[in-house]
N, C-alpha and C. Protein backbone atom coordinates (compact mmCIF):
# COMPACT_ATOMS: atom_id res chain seq x y z
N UNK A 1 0.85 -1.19 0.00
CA UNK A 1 0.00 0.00 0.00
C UNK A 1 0.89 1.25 0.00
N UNK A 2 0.50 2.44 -0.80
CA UNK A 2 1.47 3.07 -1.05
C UNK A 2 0.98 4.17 0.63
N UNK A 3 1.69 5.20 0.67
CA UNK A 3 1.82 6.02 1.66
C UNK A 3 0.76 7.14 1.82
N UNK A 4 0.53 7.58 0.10
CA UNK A 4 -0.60 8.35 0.29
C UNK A 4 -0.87 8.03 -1.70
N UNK A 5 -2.69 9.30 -1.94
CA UNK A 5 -3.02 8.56 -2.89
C UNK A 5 -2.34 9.98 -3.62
N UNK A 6 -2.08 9.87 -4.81
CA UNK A 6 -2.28 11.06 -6.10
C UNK A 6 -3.75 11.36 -6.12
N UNK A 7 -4.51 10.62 -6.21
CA UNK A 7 -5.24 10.70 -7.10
C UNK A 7 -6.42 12.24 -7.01
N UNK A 8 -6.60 12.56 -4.80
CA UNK A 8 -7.23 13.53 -5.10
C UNK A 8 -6.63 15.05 -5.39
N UNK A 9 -4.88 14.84 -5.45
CA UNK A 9 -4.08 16.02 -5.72
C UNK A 9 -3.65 15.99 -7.49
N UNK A 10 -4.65 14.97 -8.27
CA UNK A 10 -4.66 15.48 -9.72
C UNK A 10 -3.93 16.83 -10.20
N UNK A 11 -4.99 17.40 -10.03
CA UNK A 11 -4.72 18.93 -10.51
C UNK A 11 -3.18 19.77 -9.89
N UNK A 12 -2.73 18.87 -9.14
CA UNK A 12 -1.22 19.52 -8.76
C UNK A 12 -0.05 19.07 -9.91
N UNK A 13 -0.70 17.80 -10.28
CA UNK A 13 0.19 17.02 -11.02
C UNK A 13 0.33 17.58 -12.78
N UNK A 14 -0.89 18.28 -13.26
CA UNK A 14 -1.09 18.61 -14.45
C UNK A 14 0.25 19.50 -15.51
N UNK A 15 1.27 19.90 -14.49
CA UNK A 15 2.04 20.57 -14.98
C UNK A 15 3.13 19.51 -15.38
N UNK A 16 2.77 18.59 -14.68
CA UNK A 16 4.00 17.37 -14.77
C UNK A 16 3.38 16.63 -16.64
N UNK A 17 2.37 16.30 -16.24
CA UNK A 17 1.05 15.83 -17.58
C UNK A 17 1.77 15.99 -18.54
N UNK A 18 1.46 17.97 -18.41
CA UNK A 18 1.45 18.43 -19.76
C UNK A 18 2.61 18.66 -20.21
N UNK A 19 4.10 18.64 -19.58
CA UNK A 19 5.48 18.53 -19.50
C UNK A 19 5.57 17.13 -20.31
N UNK A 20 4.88 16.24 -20.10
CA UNK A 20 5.34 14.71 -20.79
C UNK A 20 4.71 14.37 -21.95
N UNK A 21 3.55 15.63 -22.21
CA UNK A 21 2.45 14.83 -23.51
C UNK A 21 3.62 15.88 -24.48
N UNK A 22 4.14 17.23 -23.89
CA UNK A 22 5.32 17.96 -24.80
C UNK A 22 6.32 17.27 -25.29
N UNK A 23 6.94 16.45 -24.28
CA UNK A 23 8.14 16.15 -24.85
C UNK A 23 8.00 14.57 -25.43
N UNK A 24 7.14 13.73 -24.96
CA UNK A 24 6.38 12.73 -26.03
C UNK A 24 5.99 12.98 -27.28
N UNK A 25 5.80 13.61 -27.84
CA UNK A 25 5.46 14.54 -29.24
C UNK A 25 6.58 15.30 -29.70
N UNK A 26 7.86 15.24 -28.99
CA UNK A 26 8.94 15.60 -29.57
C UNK A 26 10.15 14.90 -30.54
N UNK A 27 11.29 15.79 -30.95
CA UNK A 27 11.75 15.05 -31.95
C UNK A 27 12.85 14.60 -31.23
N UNK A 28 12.56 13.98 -30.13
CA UNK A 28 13.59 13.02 -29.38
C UNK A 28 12.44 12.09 -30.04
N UNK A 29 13.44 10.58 -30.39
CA UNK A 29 12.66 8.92 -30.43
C UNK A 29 12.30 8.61 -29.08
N UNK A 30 11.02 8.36 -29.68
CA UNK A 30 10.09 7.46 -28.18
C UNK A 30 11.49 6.45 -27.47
N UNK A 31 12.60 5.47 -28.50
CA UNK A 31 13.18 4.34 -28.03
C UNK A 31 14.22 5.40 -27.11
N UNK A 32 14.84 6.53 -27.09
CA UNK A 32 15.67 7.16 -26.66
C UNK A 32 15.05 7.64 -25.53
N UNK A 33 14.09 7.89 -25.04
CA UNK A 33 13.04 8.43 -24.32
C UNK A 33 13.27 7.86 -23.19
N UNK A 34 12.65 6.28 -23.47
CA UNK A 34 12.66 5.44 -22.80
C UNK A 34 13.95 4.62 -21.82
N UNK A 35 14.35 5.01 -23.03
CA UNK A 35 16.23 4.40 -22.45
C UNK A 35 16.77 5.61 -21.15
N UNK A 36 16.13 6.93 -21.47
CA UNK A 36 16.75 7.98 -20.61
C UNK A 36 15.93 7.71 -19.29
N UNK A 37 14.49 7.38 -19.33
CA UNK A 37 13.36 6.70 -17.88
C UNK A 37 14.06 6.10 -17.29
N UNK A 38 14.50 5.42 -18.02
CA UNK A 38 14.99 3.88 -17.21
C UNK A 38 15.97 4.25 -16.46
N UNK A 39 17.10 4.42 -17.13
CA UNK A 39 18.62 5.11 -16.58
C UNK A 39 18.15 6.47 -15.38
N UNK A 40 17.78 7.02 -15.51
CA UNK A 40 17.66 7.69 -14.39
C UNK A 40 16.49 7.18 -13.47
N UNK A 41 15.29 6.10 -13.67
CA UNK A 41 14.55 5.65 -12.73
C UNK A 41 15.72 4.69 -11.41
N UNK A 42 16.68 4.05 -12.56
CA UNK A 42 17.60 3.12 -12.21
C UNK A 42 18.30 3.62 -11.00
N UNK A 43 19.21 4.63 -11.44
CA UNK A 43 19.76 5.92 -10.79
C UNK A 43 19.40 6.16 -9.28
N UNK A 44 17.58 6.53 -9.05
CA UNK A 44 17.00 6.91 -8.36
C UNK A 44 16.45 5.43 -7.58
N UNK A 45 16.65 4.51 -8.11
CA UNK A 45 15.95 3.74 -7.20
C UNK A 45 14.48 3.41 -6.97
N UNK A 46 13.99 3.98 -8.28
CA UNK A 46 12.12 3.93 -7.93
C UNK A 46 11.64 2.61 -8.50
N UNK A 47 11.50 1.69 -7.93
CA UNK A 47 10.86 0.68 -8.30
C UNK A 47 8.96 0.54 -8.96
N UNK A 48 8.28 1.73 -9.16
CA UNK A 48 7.51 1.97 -9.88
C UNK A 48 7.59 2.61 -11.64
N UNK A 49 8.48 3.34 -11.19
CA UNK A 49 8.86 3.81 -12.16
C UNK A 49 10.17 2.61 -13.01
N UNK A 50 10.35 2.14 -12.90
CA UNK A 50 11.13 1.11 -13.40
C UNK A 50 10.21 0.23 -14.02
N UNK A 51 9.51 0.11 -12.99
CA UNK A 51 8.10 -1.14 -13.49
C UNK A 51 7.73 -0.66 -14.78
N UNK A 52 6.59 0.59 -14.61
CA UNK A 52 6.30 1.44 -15.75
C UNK A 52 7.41 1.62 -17.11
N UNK A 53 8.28 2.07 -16.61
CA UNK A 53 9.03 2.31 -18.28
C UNK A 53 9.41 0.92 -18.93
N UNK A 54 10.13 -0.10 -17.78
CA UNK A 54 10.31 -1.42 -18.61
C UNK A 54 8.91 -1.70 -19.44
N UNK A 55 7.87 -1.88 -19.10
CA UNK A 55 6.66 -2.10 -19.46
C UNK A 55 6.60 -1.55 -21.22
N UNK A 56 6.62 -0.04 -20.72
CA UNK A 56 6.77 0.68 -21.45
C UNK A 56 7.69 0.61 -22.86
N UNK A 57 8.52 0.53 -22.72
CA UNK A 57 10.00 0.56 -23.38
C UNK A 57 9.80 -1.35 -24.26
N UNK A 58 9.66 -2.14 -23.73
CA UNK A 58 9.12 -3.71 -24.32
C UNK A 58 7.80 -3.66 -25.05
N UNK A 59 6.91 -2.77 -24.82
CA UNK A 59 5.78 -3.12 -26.12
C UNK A 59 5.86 -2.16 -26.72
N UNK A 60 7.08 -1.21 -26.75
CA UNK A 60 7.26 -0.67 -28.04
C UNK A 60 8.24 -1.13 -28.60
N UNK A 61 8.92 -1.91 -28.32
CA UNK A 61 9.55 -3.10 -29.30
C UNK A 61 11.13 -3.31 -28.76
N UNK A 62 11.42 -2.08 -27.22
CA UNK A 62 12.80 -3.04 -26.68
C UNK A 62 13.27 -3.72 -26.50
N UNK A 63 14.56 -4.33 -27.09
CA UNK A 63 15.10 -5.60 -26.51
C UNK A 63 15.48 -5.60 -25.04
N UNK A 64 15.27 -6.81 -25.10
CA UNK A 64 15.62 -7.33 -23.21
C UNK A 64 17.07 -7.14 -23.26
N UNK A 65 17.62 -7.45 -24.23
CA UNK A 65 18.70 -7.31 -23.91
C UNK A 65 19.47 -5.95 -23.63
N UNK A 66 18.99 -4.94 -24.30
CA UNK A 66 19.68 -3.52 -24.00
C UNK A 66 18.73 -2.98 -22.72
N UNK A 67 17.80 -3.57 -22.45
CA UNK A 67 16.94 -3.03 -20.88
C UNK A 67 18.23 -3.53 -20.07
N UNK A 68 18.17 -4.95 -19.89
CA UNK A 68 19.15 -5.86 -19.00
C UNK A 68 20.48 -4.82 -19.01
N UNK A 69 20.94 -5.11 -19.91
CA UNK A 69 22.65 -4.06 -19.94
C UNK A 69 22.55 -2.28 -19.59
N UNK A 70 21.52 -1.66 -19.48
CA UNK A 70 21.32 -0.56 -19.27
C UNK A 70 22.32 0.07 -18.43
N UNK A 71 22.18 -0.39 -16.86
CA UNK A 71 23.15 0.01 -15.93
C UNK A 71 24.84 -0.18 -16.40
N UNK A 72 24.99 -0.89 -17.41
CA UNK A 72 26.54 -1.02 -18.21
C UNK A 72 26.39 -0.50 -18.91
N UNK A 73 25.58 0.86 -19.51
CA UNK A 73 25.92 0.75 -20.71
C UNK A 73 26.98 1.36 -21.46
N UNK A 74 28.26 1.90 -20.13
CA UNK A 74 29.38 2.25 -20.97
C UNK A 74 30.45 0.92 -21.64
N UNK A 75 30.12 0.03 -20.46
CA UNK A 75 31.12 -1.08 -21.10
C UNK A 75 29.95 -2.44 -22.36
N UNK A 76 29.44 -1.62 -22.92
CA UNK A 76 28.68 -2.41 -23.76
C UNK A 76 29.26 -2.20 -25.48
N UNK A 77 30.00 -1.13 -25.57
CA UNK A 77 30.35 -1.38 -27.40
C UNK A 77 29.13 -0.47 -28.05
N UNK A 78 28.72 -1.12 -28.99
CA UNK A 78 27.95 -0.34 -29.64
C UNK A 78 26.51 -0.81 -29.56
N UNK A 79 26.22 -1.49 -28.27
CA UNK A 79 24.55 -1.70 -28.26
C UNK A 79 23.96 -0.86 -28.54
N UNK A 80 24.38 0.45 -28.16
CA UNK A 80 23.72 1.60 -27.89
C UNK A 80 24.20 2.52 -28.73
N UNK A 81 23.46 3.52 -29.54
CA UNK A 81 24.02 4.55 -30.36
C UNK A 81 24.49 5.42 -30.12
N UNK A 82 25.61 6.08 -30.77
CA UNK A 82 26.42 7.18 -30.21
C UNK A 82 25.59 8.75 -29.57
N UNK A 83 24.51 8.89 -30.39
CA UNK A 83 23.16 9.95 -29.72
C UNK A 83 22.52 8.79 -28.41
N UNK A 84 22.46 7.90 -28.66
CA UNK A 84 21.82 7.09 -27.19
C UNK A 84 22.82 7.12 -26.18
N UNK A 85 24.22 7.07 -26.67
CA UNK A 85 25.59 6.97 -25.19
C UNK A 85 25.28 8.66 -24.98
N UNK A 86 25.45 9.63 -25.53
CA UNK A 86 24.99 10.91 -25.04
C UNK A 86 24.43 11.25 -24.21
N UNK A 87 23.02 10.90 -25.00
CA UNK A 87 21.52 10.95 -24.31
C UNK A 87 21.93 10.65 -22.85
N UNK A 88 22.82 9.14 -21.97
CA UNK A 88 22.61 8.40 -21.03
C UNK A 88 23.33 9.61 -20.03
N UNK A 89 24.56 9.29 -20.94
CA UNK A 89 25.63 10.30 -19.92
C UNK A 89 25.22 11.59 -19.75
N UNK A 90 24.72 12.47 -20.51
CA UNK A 90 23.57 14.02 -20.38
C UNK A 90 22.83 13.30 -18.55
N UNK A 91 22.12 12.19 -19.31
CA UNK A 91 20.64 12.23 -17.89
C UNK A 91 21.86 11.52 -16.62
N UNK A 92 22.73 10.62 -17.02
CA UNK A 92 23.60 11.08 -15.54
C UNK A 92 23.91 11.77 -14.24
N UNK A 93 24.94 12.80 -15.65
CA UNK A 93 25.06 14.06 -14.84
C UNK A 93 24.01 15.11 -14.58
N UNK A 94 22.76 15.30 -14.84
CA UNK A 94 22.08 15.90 -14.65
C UNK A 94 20.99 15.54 -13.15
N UNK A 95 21.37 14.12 -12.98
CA UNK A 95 20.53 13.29 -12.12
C UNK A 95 21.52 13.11 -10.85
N UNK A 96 22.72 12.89 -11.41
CA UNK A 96 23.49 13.09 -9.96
C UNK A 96 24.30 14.45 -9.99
N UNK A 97 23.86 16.00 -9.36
CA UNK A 97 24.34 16.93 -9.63
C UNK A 97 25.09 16.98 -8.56
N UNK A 98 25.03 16.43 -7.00
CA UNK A 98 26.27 16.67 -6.55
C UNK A 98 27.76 16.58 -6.43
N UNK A 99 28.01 16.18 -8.37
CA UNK A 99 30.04 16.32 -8.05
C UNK A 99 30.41 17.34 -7.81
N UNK A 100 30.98 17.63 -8.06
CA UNK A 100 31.86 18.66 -8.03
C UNK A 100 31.77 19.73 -9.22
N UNK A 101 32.21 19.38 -10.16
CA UNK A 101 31.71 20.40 -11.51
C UNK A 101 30.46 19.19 -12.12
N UNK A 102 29.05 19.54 -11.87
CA UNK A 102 27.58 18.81 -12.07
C UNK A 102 27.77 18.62 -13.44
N UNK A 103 27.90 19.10 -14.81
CA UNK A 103 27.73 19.20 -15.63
C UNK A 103 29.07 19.71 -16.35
N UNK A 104 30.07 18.91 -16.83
CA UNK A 104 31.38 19.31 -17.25
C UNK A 104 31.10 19.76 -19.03
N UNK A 105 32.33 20.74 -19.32
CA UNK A 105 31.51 21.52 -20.56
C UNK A 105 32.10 20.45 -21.35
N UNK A 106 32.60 19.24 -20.77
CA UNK A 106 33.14 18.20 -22.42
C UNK A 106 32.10 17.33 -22.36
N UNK A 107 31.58 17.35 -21.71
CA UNK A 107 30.03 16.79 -21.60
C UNK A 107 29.02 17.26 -22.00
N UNK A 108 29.15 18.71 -22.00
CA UNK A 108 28.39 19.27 -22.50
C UNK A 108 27.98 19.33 -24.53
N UNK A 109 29.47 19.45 -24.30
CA UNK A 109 30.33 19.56 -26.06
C UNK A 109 29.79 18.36 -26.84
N UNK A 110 29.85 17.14 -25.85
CA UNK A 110 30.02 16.23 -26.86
C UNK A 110 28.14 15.85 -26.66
N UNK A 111 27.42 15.98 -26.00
CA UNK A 111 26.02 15.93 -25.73
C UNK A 111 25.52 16.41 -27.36
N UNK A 112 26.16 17.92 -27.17
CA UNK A 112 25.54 18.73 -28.08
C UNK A 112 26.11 18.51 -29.84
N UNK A 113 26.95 17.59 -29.94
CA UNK A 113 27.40 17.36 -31.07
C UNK A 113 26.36 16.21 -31.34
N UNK A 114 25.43 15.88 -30.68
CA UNK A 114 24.87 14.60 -31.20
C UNK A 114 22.81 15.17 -30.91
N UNK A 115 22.30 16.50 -30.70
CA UNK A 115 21.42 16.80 -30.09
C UNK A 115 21.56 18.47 -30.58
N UNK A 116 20.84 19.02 -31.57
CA UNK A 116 20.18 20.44 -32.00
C UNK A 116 19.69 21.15 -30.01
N UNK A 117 20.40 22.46 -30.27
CA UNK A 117 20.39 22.96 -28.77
C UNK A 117 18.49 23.02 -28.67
N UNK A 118 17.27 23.03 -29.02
CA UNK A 118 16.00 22.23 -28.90
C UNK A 118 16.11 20.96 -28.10
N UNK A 119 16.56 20.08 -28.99
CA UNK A 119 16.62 18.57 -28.63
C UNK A 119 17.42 18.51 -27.14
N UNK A 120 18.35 19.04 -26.93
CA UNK A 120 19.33 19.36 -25.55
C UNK A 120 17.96 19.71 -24.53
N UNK A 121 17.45 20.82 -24.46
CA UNK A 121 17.07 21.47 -23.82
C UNK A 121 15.60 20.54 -23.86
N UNK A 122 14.89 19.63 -24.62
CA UNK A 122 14.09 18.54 -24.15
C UNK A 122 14.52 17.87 -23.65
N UNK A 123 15.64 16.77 -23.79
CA UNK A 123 16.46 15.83 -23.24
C UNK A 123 16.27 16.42 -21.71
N UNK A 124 17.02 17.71 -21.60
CA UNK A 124 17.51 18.59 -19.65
C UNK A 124 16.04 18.21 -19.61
N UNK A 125 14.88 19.01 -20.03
CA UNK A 125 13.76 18.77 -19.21
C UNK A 125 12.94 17.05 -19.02
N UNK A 126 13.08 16.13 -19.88
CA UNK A 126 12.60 14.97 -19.52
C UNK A 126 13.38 14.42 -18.69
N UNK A 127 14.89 14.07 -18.72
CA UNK A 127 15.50 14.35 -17.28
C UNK A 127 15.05 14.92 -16.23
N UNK A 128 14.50 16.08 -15.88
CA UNK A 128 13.94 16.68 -14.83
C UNK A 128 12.83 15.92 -14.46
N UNK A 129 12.03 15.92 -15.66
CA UNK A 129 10.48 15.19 -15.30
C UNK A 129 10.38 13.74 -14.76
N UNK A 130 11.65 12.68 -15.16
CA UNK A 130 11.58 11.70 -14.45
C UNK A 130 12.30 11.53 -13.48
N UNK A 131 13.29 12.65 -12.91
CA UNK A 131 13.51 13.18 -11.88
C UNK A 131 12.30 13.53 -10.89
N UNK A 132 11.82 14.20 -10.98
CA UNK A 132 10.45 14.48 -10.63
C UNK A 132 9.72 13.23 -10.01
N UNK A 133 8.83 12.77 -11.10
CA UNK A 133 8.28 11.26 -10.92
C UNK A 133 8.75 10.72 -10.00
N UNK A 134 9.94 10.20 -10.23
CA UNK A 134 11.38 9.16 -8.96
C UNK A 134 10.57 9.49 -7.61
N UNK A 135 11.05 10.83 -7.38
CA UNK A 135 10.66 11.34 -5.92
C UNK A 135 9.65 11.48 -5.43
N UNK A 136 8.54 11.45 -6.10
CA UNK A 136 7.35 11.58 -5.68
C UNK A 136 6.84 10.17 -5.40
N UNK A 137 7.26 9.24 -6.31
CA UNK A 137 6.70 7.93 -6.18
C UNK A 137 7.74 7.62 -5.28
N UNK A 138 8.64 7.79 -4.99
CA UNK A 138 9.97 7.09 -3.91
C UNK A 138 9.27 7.76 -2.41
N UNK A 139 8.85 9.02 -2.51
CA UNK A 139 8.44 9.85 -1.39
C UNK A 139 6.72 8.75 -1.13
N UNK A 140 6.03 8.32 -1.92
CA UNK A 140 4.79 7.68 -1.71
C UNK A 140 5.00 6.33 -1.42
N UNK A 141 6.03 5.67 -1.91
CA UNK A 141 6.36 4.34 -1.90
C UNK A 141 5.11 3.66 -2.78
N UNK A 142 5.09 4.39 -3.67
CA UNK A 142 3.97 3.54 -4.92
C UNK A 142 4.60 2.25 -4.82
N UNK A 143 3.93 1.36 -5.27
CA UNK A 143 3.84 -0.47 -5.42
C UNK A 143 3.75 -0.06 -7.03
N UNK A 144 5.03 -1.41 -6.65
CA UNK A 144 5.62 -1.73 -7.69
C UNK A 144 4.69 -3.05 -8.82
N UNK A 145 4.80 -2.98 -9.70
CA UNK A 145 4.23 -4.38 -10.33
C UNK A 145 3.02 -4.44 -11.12
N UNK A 146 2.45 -3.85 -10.89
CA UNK A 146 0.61 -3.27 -11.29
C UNK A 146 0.61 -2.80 -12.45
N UNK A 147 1.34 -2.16 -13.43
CA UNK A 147 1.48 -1.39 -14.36
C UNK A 147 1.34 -2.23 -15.76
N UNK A 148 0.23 -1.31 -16.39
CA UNK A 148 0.16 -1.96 -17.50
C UNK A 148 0.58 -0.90 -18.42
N UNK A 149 1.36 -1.47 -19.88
CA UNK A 149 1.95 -0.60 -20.99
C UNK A 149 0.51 0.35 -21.19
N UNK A 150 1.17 1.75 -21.17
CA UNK A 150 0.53 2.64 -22.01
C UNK A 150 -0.98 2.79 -20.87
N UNK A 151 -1.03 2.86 -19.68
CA UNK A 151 -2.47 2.57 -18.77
C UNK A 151 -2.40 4.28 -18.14
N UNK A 152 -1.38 4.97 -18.10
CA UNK A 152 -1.12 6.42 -18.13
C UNK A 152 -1.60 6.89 -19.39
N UNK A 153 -1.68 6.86 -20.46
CA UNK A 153 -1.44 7.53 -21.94
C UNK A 153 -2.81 7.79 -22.35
């Protein structure tokens, strides 16, 4: 049982909504999308949100195998595309901001060689948004398991 409900603080949540139906309709790929959920749900530890995007991310046609390797995915080769190794390392450092320099500008450099400063600046905010999510469901202790593909959408 989770801790408390969403459901009668809806209308608090709508900014979060309409933040995800934006950048879902953007010219980031749904498969890149998904890969960035995961990696930072991973990150964070939310076992709802993990539930949800795996879900998610498999009936739109992910392999198990690049879900499974996710948390490796620097020592993986080329499972992953050189805009997808970006994409990961961008939602990283953006997800763990307490190093020291949060966001290094060769990180930045090489982000943006693979991502139109648009596409960057969706990437920073869906990062945020499942930043967001993490904590709220980590702060509720949502239950894990229940989630059916696409039962949000």
């Amino acid at each position: 049982m989770s801790r408390f409900d969403f459901k009668p603080h809806f209308h608090a949540l709508q900014p979060l909504f309409a933040l995800d139906k934006e950048l879902r309709n953007s010219s980031l790929e749904a498969p890149l999308q998904e890969l960035v959920l995961m990696r930072v749900s991973q990150i964070n530890g939310c076992a709802f949100c993990l539930d949800m995007h795996s879900k998610d991310a498999r009936a739109a046609g992910e392999s198990e195998q690049r879900l499974y390797l996710l948390p490796a995915w620097r020592e993986t080769g080329k499972l992953y595309s050189p805009r997808e190794r970006a994409a990961l390392a961008w939602a990283e450092a953006l997800t763990r901001l307490a190093s020291p320099e949060p966001v290094p500008d060769a990180l930045y450099e090489e982000t943006h060689a693979h991502f139109s400063e648009e596409e960057l600046v969706k990437l920073s905010l869906l990062v945020t948004l499942v930043n967001s999510w993490n904590r709220l469901n980590c702060a509720a202790q949502s239950e894990a398991g229940g989630y059916r593909p696409g039962m949000f959408g």
